[in-house]
Structure formats: C-alpha cells, structure tokens
PDB file of N, CA and C in Angstrom:
ATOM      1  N   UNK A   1      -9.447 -53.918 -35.739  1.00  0.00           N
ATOM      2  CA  UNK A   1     -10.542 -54.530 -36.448  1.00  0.00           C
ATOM      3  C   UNK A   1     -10.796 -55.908 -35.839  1.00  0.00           C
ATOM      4  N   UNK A   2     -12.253 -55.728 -35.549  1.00  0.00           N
ATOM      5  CA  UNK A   2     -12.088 -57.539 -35.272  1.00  0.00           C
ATOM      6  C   UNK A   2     -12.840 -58.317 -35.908  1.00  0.00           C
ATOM      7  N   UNK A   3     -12.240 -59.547 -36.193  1.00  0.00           N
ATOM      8  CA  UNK A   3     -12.279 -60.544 -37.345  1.00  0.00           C
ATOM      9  C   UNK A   3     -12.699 -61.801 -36.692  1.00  0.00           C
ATOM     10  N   UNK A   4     -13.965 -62.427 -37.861  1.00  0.00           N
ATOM     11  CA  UNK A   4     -14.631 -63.406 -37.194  1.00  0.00           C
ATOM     12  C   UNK A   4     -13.683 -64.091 -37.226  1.00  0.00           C
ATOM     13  N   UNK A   5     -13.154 -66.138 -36.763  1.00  0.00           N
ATOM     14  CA  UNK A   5     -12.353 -66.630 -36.516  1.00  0.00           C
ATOM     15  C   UNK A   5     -12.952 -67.644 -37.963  1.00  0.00           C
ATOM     16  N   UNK A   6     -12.275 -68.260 -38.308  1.00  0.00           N
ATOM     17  CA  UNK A   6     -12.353 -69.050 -39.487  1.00  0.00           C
ATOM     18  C   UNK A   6     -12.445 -70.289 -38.997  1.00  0.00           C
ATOM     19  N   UNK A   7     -13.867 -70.631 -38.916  1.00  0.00           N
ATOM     20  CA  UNK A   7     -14.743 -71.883 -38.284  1.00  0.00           C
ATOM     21  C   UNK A   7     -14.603 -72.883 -39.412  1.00  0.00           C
ATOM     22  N   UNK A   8     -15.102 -74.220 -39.384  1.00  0.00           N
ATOM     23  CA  UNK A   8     -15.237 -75.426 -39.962  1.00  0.00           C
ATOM     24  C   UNK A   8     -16.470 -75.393 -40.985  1.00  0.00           C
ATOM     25  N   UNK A   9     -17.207 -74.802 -40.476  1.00  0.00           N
ATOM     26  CA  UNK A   9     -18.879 -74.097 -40.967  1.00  0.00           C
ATOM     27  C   UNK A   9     -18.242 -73.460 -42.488  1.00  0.00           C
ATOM     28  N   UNK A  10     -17.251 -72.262 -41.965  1.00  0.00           N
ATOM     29  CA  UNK A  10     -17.167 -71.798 -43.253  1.00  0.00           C
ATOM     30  C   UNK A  10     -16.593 -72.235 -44.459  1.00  0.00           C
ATOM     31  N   UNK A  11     -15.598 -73.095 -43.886  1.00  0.00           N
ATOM     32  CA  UNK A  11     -14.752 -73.706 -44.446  1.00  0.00           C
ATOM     33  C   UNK A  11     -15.681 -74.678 -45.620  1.00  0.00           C
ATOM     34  N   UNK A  12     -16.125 -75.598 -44.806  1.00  0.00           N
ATOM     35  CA  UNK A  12     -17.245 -76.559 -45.676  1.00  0.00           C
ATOM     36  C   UNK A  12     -18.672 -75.666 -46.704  1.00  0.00           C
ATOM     37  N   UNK A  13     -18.512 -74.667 -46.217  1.00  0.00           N
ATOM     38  CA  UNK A  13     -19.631 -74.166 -47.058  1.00  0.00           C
ATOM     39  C   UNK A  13     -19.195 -73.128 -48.228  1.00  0.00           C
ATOM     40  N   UNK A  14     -18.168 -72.976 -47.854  1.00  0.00           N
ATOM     41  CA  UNK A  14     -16.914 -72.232 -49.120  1.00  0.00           C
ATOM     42  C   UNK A  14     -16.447 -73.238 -50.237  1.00  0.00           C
ATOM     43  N   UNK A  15     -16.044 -74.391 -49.577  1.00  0.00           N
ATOM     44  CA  UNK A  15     -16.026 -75.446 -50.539  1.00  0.00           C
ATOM     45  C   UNK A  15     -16.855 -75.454 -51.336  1.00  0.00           C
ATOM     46  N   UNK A  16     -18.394 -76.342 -50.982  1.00  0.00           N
ATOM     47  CA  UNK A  16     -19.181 -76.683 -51.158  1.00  0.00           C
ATOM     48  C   UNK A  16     -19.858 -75.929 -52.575  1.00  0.00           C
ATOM     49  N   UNK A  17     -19.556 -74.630 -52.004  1.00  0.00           N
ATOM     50  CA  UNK A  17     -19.910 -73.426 -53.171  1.00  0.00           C
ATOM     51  C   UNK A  17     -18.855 -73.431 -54.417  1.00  0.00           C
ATOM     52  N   UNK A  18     -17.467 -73.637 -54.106  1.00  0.00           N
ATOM     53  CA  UNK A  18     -16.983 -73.507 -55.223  1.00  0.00           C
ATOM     54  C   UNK A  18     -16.799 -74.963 -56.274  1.00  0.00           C
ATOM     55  N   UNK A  19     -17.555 -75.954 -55.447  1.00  0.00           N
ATOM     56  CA  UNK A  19     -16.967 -76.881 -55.903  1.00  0.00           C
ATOM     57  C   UNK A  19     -18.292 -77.006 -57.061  1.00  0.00           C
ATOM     58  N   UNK A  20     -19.371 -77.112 -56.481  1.00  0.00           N
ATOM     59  CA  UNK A  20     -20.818 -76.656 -57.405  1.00  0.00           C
ATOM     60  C   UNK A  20     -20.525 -75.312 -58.441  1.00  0.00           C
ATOM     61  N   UNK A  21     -19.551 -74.596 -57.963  1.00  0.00           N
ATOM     62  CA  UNK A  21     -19.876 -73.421 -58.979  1.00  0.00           C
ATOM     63  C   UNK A  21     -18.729 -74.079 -59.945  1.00  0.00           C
ATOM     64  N   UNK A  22     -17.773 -74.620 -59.713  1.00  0.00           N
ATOM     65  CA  UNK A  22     -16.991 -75.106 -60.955  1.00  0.00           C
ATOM     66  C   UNK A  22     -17.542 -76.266 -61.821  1.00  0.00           C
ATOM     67  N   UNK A  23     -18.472 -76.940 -60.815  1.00  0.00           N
ATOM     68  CA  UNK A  23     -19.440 -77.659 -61.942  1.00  0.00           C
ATOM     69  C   UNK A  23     -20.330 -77.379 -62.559  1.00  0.00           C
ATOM     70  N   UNK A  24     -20.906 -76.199 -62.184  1.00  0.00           N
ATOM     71  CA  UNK A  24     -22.099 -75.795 -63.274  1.00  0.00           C
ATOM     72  C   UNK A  24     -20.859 -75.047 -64.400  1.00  0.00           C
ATOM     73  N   UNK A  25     -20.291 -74.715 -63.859  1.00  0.00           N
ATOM     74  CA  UNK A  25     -19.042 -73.516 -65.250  1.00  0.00           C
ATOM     75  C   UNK A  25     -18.869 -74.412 -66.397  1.00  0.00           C
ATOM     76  N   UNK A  26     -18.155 -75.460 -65.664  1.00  0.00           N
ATOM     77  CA  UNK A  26     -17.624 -76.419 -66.873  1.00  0.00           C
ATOM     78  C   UNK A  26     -18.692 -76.981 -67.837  1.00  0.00           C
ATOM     79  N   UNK A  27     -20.185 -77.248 -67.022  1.00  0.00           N
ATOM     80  CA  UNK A  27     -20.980 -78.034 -67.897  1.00  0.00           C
ATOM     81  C   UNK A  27     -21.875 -77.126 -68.392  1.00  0.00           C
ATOM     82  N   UNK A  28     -21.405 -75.482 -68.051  1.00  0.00           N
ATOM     83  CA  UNK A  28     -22.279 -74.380 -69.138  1.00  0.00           C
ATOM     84  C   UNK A  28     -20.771 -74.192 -70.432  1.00  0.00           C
ATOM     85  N   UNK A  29     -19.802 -74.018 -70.335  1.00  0.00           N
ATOM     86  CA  UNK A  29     -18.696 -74.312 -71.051  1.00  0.00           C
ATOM     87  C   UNK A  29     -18.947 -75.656 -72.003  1.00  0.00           C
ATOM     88  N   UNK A  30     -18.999 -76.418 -71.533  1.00  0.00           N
ATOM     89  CA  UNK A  30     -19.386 -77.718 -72.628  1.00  0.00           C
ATOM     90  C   UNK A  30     -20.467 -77.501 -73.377  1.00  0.00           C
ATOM     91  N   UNK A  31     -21.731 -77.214 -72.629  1.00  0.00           N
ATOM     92  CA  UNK A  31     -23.150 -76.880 -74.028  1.00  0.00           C
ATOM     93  C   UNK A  31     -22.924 -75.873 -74.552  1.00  0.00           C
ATOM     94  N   UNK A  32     -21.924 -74.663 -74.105  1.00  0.00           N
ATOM     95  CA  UNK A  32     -21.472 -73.232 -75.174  1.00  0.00           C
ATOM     96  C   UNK A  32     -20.685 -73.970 -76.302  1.00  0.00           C
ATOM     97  N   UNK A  33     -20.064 -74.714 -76.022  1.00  0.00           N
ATOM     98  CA  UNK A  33     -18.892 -75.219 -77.184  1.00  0.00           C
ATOM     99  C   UNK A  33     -19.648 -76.290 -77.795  1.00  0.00           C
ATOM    100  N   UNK A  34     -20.714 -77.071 -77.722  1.00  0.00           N
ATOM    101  CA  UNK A  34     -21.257 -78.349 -78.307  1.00  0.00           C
ATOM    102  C   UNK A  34     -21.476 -77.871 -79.868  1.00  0.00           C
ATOM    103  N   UNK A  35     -22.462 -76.986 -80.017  1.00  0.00           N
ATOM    104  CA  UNK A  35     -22.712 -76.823 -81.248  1.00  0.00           C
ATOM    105  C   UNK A  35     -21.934 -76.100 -82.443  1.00  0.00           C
ATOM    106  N   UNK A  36     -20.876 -76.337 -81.895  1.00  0.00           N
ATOM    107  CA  UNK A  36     -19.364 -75.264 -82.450  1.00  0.00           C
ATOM    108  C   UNK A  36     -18.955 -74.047 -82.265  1.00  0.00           C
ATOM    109  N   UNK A  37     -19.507 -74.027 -81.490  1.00  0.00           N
ATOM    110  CA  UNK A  37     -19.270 -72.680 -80.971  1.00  0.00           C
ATOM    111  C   UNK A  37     -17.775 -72.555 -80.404  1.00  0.00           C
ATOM    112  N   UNK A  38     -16.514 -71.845 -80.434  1.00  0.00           N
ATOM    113  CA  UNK A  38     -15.421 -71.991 -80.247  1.00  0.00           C
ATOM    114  C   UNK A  38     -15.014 -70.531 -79.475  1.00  0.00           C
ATOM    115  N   UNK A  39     -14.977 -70.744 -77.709  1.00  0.00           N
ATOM    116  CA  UNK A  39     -14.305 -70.012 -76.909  1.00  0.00           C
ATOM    117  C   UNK A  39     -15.725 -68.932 -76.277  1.00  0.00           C
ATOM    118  N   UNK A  40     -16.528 -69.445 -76.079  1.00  0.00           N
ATOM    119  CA  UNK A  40     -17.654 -68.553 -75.721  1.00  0.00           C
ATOM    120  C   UNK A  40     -17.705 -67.335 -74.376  1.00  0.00           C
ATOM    121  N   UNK A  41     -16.672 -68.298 -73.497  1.00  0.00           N
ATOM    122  CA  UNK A  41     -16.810 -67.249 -71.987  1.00  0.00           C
ATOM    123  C   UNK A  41     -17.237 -67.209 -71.549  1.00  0.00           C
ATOM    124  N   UNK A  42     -18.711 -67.772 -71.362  1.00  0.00           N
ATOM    125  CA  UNK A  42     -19.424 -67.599 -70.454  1.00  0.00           C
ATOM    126  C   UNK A  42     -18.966 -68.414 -69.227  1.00  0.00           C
ATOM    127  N   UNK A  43     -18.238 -69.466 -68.853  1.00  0.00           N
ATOM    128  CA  UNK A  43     -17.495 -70.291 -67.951  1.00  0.00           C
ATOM    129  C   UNK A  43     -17.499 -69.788 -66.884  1.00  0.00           C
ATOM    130  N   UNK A  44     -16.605 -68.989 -66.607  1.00  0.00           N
ATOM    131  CA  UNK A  44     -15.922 -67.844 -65.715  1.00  0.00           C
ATOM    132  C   UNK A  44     -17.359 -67.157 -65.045  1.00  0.00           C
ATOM    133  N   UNK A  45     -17.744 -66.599 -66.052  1.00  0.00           N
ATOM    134  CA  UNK A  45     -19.344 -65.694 -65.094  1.00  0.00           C
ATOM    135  C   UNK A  45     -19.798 -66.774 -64.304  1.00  0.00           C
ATOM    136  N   UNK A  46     -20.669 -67.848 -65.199  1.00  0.00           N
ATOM    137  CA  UNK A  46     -21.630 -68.618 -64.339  1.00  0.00           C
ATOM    138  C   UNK A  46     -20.923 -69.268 -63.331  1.00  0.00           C
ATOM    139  N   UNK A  47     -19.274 -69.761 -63.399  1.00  0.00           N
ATOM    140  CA  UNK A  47     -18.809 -70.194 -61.936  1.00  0.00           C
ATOM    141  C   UNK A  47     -19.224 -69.227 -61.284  1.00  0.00           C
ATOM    142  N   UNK A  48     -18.758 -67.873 -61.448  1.00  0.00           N
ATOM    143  CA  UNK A  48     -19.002 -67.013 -60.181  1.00  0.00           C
ATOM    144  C   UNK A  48     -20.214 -66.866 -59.937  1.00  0.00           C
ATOM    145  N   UNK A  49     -21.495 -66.598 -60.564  1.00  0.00           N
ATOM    146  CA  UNK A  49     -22.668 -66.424 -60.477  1.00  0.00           C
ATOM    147  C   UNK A  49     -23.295 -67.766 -59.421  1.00  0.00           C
ATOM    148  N   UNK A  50     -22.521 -68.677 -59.700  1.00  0.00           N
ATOM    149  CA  UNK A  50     -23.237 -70.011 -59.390  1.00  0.00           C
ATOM    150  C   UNK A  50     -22.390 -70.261 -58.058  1.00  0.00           C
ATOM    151  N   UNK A  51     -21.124 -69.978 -57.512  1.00  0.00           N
ATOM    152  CA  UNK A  51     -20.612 -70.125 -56.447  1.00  0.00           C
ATOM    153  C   UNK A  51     -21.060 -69.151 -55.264  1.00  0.00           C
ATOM    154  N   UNK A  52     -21.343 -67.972 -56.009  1.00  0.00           N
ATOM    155  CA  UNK A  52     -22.226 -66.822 -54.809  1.00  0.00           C
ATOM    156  C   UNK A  52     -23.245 -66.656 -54.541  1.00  0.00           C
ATOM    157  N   UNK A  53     -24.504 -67.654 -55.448  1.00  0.00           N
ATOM    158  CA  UNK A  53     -25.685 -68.295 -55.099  1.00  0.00           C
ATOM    159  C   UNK A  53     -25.669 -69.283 -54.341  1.00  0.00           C
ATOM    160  N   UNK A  54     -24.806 -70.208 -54.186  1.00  0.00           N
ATOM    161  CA  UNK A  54     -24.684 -71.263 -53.599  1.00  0.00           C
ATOM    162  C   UNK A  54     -24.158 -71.347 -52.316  1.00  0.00           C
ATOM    163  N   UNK A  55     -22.971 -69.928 -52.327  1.00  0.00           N
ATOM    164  CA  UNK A  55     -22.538 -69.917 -50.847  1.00  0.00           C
ATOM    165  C   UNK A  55     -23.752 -68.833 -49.598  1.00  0.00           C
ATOM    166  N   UNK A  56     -24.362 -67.780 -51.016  1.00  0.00           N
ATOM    167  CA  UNK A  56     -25.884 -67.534 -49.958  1.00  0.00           C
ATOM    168  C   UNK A  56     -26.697 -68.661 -49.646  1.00  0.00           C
ATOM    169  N   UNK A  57     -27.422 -69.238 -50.392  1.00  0.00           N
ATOM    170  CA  UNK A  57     -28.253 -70.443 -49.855  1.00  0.00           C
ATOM    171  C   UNK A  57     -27.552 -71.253 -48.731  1.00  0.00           C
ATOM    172  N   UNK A  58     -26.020 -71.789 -49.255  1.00  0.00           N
ATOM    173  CA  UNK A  58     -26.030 -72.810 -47.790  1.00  0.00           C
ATOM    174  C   UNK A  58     -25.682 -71.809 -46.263  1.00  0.00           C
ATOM    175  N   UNK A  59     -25.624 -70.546 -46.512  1.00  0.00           N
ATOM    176  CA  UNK A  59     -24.818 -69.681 -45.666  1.00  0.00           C
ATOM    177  C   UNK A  59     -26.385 -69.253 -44.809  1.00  0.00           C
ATOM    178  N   UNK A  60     -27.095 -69.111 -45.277  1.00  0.00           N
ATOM    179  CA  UNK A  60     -28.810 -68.929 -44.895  1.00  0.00           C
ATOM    180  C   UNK A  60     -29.539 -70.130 -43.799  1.00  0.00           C
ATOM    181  N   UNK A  61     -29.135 -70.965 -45.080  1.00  0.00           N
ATOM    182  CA  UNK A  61     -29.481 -72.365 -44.521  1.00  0.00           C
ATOM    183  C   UNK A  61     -28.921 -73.094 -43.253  1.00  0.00           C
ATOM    184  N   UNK A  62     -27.871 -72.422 -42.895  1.00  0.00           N
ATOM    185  CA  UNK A  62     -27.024 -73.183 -42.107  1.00  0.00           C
ATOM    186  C   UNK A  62     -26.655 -71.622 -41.107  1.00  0.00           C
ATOM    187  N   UNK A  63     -27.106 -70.689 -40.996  1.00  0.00           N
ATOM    188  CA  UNK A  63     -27.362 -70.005 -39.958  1.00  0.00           C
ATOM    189  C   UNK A  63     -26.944 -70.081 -38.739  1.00  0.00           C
ATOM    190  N   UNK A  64     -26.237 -70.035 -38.286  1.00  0.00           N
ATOM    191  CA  UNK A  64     -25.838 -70.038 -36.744  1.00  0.00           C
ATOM    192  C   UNK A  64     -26.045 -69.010 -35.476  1.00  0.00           C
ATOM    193  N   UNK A  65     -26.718 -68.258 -35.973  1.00  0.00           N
ATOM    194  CA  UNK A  65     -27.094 -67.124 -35.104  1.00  0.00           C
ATOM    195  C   UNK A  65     -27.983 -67.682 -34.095  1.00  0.00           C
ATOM    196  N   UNK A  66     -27.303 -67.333 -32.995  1.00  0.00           N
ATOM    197  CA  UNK A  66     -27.805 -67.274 -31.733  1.00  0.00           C
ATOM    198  C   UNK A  66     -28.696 -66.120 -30.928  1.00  0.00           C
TER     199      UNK A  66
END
C-alpha cells in the first residue's frame, strides 16, 4: 500500500480543524446548558460536525495539487 507521507500542510490543517471544532463544541455545550438544561449532548456531534467541515474547507483551500 502506498501511503501519502505526513507533511506539515497536514499537520497544521488537522490542528486547525480540531482546534475550531472543540471550540464551537464547547460554546454549543454552554448555550445547551444556559437555560438549564442539564447534560444535553449535543457537544460531541457538533465538535465532529464542525472539525470535518473545517478540515474540508481548509483542505480545499489550501490544495496542493500540481
């Protein structure tokens, strides 16, 4: 099998994604719980929802194809 090599590109744009997707989680987690709401869950989805939107867009955006 051959395997792309694990560039700097990906590295920063893997970050980038999870670090945005743990901030939208937490601050959809905080307005689920504001109005008393106690243990809602939704956290977990929208990180992921929001880290695999984010790593398509910058992964698009930042294109390297030759």
């Amino acid at each position: 099998m051959n395997r792309k090599p694990l560039t700097t590109r990906t590295v920063v744009i893997t970050t980038a994604s999870m670090i945005t997707g743990s901030a939208v989680g937490t601050a959809t987690e905080t307005v689920a719980a504001y109005p008393g709401h106690t243990g809602s869950g939704v956290g977990p989805a929208i990180t992921a929802i929001a880290a695999l939107w984010v790593l398509d867009k910058l992964n698009t955006l930042v294109d390297d194809q030759e």
